[in-house]
N, C-alpha and C. Protein backbone atom coordinates (compact mmCIF):
# COMPACT_ATOMS: atom_id res chain seq x y z
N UNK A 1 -24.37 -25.05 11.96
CA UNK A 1 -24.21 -24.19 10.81
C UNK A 1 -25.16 -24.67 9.72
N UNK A 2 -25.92 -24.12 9.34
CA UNK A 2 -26.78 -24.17 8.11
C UNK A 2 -26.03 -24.38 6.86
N UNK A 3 -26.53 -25.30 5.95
CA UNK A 3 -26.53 -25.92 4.89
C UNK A 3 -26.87 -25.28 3.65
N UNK A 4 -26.39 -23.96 2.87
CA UNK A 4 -27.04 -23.53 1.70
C UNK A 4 -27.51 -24.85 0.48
N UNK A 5 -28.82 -24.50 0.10
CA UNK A 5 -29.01 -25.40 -0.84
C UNK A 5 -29.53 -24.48 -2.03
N UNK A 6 -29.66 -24.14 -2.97
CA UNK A 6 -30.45 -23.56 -4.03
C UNK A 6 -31.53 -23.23 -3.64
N UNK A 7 -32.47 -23.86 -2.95
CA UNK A 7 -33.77 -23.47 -1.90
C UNK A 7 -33.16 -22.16 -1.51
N UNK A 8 -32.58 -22.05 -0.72
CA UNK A 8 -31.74 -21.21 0.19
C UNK A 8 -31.17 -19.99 -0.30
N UNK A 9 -30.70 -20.11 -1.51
CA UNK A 9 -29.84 -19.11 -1.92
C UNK A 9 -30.82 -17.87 -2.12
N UNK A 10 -29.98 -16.50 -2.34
CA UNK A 10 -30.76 -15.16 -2.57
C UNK A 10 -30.56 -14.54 -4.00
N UNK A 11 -31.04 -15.02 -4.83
CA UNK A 11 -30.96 -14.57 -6.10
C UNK A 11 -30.58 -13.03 -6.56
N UNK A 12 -31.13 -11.95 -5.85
CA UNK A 12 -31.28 -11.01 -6.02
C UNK A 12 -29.81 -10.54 -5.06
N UNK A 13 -29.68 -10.91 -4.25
CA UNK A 13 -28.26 -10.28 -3.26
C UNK A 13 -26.96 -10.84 -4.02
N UNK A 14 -26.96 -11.91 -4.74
CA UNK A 14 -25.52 -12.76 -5.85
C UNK A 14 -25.87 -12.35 -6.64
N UNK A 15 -26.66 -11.70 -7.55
CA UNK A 15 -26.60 -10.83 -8.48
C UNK A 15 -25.94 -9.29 -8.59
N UNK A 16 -26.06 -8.67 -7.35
CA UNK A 16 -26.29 -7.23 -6.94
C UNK A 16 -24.42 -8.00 -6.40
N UNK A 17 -23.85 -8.47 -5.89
CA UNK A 17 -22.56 -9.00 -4.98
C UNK A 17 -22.03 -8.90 -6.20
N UNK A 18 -22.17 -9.66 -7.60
CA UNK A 18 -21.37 -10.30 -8.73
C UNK A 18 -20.81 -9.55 -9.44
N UNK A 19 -22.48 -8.21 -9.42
CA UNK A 19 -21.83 -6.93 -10.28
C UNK A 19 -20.76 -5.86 -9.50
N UNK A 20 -20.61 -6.44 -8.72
CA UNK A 20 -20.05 -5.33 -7.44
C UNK A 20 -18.63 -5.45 -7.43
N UNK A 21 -18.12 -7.05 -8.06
CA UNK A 21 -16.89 -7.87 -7.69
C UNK A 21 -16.07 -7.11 -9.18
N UNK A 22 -14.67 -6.53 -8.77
CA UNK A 22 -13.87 -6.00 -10.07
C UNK A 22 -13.35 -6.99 -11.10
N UNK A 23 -12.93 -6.54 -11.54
CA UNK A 23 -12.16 -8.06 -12.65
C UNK A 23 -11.20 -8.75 -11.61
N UNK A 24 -10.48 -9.56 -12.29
CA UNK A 24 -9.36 -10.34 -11.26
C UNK A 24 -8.17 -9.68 -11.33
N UNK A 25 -8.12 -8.78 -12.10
CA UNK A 25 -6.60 -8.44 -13.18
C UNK A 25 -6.85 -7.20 -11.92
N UNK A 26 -7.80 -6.48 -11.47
CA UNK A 26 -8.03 -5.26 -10.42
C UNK A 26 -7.90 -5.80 -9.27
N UNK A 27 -8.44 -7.25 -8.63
CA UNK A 27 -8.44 -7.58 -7.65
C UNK A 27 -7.07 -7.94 -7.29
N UNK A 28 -6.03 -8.49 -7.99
CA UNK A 28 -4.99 -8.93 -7.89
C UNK A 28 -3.88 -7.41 -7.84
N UNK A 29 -4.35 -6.85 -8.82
CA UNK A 29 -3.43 -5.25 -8.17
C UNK A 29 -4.06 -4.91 -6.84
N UNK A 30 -5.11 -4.48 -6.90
CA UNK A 30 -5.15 -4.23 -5.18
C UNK A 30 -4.33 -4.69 -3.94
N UNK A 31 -4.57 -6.19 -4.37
CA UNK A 31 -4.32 -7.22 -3.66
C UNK A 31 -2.70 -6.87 -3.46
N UNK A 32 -2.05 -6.88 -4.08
CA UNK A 32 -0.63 -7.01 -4.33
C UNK A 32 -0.29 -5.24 -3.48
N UNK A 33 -1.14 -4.37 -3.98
CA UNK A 33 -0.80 -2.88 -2.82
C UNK A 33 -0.91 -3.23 -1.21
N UNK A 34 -2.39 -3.86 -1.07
CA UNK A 34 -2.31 -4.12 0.52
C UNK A 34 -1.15 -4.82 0.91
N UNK A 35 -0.71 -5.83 0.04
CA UNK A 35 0.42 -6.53 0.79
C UNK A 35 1.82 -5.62 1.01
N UNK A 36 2.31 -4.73 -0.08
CA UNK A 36 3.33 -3.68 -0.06
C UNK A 36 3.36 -3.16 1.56
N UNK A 37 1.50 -2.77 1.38
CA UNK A 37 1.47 -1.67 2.53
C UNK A 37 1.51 -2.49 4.28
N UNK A 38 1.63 -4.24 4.29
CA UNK A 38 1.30 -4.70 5.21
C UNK A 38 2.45 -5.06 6.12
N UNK A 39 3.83 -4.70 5.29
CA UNK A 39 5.29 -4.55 6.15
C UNK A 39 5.07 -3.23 7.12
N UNK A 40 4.98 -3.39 8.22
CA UNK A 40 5.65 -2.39 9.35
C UNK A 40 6.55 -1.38 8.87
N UNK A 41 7.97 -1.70 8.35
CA UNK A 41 8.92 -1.20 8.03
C UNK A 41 8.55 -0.26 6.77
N UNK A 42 8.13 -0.83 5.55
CA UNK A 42 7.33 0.08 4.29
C UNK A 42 6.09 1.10 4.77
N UNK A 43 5.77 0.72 5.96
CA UNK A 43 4.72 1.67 6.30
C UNK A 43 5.21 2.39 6.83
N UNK A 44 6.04 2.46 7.55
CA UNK A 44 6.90 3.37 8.37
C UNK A 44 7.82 4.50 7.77
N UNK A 45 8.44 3.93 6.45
CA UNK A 45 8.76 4.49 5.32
C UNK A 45 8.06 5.85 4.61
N UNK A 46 6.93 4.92 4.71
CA UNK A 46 5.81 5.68 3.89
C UNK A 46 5.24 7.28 4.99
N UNK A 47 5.27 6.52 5.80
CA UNK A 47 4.86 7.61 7.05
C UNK A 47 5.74 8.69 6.89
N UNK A 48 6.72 8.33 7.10
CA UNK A 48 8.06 9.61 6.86
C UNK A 48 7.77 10.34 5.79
N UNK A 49 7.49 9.52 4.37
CA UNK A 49 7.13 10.48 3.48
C UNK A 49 6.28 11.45 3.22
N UNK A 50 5.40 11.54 4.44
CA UNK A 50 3.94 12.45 3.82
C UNK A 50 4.44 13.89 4.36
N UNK A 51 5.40 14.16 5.08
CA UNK A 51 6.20 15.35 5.02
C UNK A 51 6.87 15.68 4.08
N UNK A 52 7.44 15.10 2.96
CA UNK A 52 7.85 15.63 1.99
C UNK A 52 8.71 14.20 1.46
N UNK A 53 9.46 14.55 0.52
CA UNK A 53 10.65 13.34 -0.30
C UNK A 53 11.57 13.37 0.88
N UNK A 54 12.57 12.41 1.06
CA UNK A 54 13.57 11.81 1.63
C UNK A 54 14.68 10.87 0.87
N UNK A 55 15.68 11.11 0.61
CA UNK A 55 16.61 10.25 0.37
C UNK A 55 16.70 8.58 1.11
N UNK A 56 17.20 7.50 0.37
CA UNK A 56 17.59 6.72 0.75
C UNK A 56 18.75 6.84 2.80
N UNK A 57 19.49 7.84 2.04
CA UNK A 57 20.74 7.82 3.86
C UNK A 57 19.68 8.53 4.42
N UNK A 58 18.49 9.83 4.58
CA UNK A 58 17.82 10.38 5.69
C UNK A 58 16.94 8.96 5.56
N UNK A 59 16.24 8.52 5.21
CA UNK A 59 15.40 7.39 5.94
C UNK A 59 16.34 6.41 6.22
N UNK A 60 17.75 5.79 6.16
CA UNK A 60 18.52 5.05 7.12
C UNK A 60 18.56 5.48 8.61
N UNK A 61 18.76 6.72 8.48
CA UNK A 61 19.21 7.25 9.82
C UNK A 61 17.82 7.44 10.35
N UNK A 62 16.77 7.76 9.81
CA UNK A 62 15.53 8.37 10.70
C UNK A 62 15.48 6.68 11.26
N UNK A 63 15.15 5.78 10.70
CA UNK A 63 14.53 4.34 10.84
C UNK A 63 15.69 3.75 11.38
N UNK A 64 16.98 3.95 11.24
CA UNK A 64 18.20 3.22 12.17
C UNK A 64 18.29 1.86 11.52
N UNK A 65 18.21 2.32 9.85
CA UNK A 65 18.39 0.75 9.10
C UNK A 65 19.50 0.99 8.35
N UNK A 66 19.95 -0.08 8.00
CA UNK A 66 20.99 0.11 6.60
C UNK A 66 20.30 0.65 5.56
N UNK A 67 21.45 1.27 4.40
CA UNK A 67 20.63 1.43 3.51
C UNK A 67 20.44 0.56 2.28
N UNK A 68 21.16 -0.39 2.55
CA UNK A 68 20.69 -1.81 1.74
C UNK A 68 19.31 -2.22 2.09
N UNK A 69 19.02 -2.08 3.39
CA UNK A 69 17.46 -2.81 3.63
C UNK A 69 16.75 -1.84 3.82
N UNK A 70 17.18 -0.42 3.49
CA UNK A 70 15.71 0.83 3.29
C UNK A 70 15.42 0.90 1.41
N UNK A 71 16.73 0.45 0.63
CA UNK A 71 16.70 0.38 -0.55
C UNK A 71 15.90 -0.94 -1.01
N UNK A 72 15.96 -2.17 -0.77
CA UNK A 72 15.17 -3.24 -0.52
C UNK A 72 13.54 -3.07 -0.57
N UNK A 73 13.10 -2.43 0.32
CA UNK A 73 11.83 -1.75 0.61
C UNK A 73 11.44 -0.68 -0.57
N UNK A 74 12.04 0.29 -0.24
CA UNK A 74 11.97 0.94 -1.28
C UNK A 74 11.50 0.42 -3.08
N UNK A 75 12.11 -0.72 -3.13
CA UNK A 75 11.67 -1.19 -4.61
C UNK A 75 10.77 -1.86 -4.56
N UNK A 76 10.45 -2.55 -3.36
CA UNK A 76 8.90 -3.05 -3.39
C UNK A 76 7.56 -1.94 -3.27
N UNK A 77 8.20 -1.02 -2.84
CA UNK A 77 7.22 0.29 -2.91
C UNK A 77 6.96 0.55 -3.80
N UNK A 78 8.19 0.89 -4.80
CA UNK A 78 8.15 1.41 -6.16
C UNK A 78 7.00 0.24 -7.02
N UNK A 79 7.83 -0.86 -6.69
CA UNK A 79 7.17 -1.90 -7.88
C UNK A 79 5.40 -1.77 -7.35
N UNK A 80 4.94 -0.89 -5.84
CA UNK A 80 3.33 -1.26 -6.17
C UNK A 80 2.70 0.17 -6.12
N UNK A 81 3.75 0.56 -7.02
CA UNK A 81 3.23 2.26 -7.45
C UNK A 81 2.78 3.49 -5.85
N UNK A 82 3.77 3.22 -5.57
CA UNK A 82 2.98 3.39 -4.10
C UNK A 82 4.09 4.71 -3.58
N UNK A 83 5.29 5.13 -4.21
CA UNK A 83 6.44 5.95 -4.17
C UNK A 83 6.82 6.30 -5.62
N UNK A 84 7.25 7.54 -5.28
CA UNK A 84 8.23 7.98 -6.90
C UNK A 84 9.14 8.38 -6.45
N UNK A 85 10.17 8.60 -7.70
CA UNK A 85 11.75 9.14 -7.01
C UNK A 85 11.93 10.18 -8.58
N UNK A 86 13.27 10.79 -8.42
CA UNK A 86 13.60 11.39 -8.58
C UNK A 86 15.51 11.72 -8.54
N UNK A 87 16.24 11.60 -9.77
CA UNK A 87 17.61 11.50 -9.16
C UNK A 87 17.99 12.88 -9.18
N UNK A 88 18.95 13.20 -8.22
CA UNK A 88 19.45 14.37 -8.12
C UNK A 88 21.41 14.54 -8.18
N UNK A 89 22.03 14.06 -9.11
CA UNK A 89 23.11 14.14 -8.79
C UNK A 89 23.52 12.23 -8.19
N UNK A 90 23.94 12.25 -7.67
CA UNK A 90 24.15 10.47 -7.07
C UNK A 90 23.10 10.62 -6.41
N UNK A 91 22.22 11.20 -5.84
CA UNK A 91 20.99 10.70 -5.06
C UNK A 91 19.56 10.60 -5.48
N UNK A 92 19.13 9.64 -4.99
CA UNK A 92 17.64 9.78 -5.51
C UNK A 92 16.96 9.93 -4.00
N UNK A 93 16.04 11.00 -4.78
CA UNK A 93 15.11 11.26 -3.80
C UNK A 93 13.44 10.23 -4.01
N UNK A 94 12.99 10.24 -3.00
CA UNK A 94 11.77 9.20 -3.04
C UNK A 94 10.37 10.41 -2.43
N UNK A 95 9.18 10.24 -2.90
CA UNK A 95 8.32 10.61 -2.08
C UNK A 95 6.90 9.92 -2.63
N UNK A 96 5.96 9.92 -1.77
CA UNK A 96 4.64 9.94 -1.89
C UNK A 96 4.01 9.86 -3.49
N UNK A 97 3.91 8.63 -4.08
CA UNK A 97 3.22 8.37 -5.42
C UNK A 97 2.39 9.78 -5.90
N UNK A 98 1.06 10.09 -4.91
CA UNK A 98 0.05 10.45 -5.10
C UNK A 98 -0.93 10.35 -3.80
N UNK A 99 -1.85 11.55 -3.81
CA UNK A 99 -2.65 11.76 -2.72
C UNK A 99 -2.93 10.85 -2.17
N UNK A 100 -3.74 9.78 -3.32
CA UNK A 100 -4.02 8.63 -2.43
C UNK A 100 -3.63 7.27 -1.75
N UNK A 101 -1.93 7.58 -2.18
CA UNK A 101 -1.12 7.25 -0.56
C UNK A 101 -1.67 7.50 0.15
N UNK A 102 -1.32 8.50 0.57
CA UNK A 102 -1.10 9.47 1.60
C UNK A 102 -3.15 9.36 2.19
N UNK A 103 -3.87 9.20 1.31
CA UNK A 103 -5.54 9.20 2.37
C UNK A 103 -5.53 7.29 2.67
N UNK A 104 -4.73 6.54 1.63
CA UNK A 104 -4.78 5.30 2.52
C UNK A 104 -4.04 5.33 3.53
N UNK A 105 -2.92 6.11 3.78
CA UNK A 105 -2.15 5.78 4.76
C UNK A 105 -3.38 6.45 6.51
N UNK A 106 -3.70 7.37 5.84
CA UNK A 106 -4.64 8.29 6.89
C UNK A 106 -5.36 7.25 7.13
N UNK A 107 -6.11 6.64 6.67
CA UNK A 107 -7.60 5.99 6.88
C UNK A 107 -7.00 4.66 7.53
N UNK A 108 -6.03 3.87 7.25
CA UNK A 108 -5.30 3.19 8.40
C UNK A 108 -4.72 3.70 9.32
N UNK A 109 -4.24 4.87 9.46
CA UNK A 109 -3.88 5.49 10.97
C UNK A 109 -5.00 5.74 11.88
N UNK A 110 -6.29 6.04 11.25
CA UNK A 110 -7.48 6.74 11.89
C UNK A 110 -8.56 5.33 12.45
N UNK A 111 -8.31 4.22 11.58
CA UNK A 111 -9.01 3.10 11.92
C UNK A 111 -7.93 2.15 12.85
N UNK A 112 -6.78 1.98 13.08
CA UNK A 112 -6.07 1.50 13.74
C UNK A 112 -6.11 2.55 15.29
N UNK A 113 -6.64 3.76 15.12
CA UNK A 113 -7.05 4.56 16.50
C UNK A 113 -8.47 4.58 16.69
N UNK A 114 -9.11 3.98 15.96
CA UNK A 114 -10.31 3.23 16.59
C UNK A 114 -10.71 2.44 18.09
């Protein structure tokens, strides 16, 4: 493995890389969505949703979970902006933040069928 030394380095490519890199305060939200989205179970969640909102008891029963541990999920969704809800009476309904859920969720379905 080669040894970078200052000799070595590319001035012009760590310049063009540096301006490219977001703040940390952006990198760390990102950061914190991929991880939301990197549970099986929250993705699976999420999947259900791009047909429309779902209650807490229809995603127990679709997923065959309690609804202590679909509610669980659920707030880690919420907390990475990634779902909205809606109460209706004792129920809250949940669905799809915004489109671009729903094209990240695509663009990992379409690259995982790669």
């Amino acid at each position: 493995m080669a040894v970078c030394t200052t000799l070595t380095l590319h001035p012009e490519a760590l310049e063009k890389a540096r301006a490219a890199l977001p703040d940390e305060d952006e990198v760390a939200r990102a950061s914190a969505l991929l991880k939301a989205l990197a549970d099986p179970t929250r993705m699976r969640i999420l999947l259900a949703m791009r047909q429309g909102e779902l209650c807490v008891c229809d995603l127990s029963h679709l997923l065959g979970m309690s609804q202590s541990a679909i509610s669980h999920q659920l707030r880690v969704l919420r907390d990475a902006r990634l779902v909205r809800w809606r109460r209706e009476g004792r129920q809250v309904f949940y669905r799809l933040a915004d489109r671009h859920v729903e094209e990240i969720l695509d663009d990992a379905l379409e690259h995982a069928h790669e």
